[in-house]
C-alpha atoms as a PDB file:
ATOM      1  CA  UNK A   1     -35.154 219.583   2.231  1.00  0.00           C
ATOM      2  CA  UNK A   2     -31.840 221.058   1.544  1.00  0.00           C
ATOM      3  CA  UNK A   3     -33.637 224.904   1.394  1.00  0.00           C
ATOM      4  CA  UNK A   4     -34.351 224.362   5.038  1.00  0.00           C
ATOM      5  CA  UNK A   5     -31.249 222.993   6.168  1.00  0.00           C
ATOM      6  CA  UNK A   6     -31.960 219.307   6.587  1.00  0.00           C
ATOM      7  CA  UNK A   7     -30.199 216.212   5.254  1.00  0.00           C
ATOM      8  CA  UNK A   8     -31.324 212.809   4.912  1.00  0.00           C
ATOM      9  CA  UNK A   9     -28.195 210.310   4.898  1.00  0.00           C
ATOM     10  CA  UNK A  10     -30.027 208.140   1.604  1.00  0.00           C
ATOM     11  CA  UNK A  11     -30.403 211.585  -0.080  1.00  0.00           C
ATOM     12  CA  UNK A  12     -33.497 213.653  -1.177  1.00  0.00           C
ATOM     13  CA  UNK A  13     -35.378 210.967  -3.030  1.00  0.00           C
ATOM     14  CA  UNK A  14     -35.114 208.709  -0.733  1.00  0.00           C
ATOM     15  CA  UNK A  15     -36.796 210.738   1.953  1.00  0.00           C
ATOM     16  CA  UNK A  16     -39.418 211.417  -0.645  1.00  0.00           C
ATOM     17  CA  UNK A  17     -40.028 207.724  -1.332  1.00  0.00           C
ATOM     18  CA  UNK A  18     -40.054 206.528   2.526  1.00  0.00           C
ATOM     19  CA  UNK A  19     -42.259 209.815   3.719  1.00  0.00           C
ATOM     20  CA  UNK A  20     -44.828 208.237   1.139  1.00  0.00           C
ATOM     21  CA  UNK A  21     -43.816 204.759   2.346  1.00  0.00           C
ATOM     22  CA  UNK A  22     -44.626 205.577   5.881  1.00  0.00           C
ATOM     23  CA  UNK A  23     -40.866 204.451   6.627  1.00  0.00           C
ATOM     24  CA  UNK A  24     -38.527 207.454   7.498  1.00  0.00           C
ATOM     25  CA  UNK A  25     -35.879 206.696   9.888  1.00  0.00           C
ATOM     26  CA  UNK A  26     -35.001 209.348  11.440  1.00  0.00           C
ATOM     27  CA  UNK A  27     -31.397 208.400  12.620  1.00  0.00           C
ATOM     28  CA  UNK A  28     -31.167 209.276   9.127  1.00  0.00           C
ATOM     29  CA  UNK A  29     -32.395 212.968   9.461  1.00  0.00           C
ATOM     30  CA  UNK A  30     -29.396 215.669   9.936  1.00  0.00           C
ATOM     31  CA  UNK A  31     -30.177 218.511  10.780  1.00  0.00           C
ATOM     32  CA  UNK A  32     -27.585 222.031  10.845  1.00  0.00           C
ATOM     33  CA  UNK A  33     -25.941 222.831  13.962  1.00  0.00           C
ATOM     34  CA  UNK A  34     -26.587 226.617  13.681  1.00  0.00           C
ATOM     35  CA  UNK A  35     -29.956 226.772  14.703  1.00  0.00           C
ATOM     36  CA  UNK A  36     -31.211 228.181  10.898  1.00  0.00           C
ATOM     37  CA  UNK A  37     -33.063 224.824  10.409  1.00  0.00           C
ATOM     38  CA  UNK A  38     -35.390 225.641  13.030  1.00  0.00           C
ATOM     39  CA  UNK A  39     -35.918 229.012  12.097  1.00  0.00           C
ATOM     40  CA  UNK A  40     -36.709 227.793   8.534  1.00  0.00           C
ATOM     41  CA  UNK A  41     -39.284 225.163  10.037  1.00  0.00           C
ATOM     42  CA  UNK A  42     -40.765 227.655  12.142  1.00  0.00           C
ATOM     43  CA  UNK A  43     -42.201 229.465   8.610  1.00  0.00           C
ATOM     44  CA  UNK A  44     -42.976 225.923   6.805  1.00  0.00           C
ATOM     45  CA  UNK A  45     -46.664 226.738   7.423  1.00  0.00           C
ATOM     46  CA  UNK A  46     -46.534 230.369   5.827  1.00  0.00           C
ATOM     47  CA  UNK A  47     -45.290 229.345   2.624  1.00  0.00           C
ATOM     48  CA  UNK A  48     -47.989 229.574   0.382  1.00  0.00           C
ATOM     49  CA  UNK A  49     -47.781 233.619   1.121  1.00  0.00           C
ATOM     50  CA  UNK A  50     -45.444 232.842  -1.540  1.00  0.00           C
ATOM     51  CA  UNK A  51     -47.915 232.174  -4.143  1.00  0.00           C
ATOM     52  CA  UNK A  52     -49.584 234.830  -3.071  1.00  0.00           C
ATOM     53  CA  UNK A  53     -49.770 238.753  -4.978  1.00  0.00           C
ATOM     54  CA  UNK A  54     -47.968 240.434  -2.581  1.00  0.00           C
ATOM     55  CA  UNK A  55     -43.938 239.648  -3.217  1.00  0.00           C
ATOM     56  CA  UNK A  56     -40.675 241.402  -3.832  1.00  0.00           C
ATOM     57  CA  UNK A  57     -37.575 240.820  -5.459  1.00  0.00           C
ATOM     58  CA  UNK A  58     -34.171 242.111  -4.093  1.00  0.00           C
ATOM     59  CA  UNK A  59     -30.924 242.426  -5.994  1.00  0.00           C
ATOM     60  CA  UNK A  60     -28.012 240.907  -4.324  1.00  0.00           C
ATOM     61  CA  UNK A  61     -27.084 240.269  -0.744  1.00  0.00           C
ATOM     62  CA  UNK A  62     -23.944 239.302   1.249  1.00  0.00           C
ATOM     63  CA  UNK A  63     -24.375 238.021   4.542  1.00  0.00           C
ATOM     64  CA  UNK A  64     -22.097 236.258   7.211  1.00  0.00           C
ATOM     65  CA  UNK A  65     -22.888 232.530   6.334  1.00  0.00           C
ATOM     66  CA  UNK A  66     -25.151 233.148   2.987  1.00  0.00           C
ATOM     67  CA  UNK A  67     -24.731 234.708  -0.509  1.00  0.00           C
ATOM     68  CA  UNK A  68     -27.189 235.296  -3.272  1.00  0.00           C
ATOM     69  CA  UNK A  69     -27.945 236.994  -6.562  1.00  0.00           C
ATOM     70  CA  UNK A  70     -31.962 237.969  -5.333  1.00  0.00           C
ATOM     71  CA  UNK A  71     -33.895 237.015  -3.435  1.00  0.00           C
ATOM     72  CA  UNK A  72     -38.150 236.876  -3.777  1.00  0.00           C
ATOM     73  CA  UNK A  73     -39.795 237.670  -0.351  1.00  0.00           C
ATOM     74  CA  UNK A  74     -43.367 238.204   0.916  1.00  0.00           C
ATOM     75  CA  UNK A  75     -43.969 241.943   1.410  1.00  0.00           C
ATOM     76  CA  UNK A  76     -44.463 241.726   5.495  1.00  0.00           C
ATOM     77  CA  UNK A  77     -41.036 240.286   7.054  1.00  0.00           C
ATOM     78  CA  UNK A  78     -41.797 236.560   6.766  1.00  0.00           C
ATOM     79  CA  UNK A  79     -40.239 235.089   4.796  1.00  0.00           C
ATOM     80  CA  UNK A  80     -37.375 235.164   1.484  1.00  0.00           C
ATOM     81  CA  UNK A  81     -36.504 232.509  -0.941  1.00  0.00           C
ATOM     82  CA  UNK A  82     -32.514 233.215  -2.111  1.00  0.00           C
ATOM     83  CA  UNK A  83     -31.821 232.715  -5.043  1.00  0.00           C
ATOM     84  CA  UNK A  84     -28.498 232.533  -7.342  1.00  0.00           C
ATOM     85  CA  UNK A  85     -28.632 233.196 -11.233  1.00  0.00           C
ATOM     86  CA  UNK A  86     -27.178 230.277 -13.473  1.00  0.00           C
ATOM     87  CA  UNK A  87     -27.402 232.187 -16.603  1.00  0.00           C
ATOM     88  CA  UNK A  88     -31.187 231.636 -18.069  1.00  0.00           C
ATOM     89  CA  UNK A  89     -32.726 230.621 -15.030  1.00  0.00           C
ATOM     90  CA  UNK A  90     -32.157 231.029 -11.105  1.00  0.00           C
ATOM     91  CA  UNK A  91     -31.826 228.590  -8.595  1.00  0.00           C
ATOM     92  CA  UNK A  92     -33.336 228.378  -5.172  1.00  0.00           C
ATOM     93  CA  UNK A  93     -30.534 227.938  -2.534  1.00  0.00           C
ATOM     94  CA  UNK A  94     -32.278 228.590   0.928  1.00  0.00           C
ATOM     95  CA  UNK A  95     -35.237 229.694   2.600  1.00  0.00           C
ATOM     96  CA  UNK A  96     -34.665 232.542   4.846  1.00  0.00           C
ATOM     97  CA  UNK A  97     -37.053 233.585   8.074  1.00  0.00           C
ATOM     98  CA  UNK A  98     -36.998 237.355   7.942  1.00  0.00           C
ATOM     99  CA  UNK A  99     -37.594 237.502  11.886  1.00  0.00           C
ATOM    100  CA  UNK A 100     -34.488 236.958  12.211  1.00  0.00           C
ATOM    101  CA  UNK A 101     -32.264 238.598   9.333  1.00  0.00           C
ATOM    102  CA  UNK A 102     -31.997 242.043   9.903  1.00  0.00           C
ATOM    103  CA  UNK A 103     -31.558 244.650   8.038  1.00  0.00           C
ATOM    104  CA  UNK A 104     -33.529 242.686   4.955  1.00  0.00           C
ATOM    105  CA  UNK A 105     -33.559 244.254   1.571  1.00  0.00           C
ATOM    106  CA  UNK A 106     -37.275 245.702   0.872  1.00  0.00           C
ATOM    107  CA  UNK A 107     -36.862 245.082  -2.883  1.00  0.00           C
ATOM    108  CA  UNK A 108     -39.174 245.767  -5.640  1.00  0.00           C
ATOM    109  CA  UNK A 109     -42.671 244.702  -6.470  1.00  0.00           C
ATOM    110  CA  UNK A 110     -43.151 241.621  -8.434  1.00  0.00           C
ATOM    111  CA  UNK A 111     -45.588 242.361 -11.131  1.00  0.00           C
ATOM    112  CA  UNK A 112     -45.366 238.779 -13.141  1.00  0.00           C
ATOM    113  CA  UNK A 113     -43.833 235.311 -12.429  1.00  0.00           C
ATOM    114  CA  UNK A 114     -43.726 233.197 -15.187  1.00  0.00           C
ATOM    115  CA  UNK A 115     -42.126 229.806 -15.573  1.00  0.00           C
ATOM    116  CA  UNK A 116     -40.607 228.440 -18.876  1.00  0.00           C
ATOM    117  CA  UNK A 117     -40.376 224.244 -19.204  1.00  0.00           C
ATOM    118  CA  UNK A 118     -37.046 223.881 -19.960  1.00  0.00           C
ATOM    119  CA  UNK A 119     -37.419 221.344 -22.390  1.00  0.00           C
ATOM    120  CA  UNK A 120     -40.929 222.523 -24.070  1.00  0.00           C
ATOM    121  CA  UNK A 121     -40.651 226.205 -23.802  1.00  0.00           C
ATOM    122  CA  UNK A 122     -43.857 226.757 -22.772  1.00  0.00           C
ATOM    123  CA  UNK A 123     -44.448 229.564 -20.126  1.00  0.00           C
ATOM    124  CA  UNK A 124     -46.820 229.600 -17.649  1.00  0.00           C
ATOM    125  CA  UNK A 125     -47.893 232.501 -15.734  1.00  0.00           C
ATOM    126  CA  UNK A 126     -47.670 231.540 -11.914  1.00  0.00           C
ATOM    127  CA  UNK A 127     -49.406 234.615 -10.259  1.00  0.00           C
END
């Protein structure tokens, strides 16, 4: 919820356990003032081009009301997930909509993603 700009008052798990409940009150929903949130909505449905062979990763950014270490996007302008690096592993921090960030950073092709269990070790190859 929080990489798309929305708050539920009860917090994240919460949400998780009353959408499956059939029970979200949505006096409880917050959304940003800004107008991002909707943008971010607006490329919900095209999220699984991030599974998808055809991403990039950027190095660093600095915008007005966002900062991040990289970013991976989808190779057409849809959309970015920012990241920021916490030592071994990075953190996801906010899902951009390219449509409306502009100039973008084209990045590099993404050959590999893997992802280590922090507790096991084991790494899995994700595309």
């Amino acid at each position: 919820m929080h990489l798309c700009g929305v708050t539920y008052i009860d917090g994240p798990r919460k949400f998780f356990n009353d959408a499956l409940d059939q029970k979200i009150q949505i006096k409880k929903i917050l959304i940003k003032k800004d107008g991002s949130t909707f943008q971010k909505l607006q490329i919900m449905n095209q999220f699984q081009e991030m599974l998808g062979p055809h991403l990039r990763l950027t190095g660093p950014s600095n915008f007005t009301y966002l900062k991040f270490d990289h970013s991976i996007r989808t190779n057409k302008s849809i959309l970015a997930l920012a990241l920021l690096n916490n030592q071994n592993y990075m953190i996801p921090i906010s899902l951009l909509n390219l449509k409306f960030i502009h100039p973008f950073p084209n990045g590099e092709k993404i050959i590999k993603i893997e992802s280590r269990d922090l507790k096991t070790g084991k790494i899995t190859i994700l595309n």
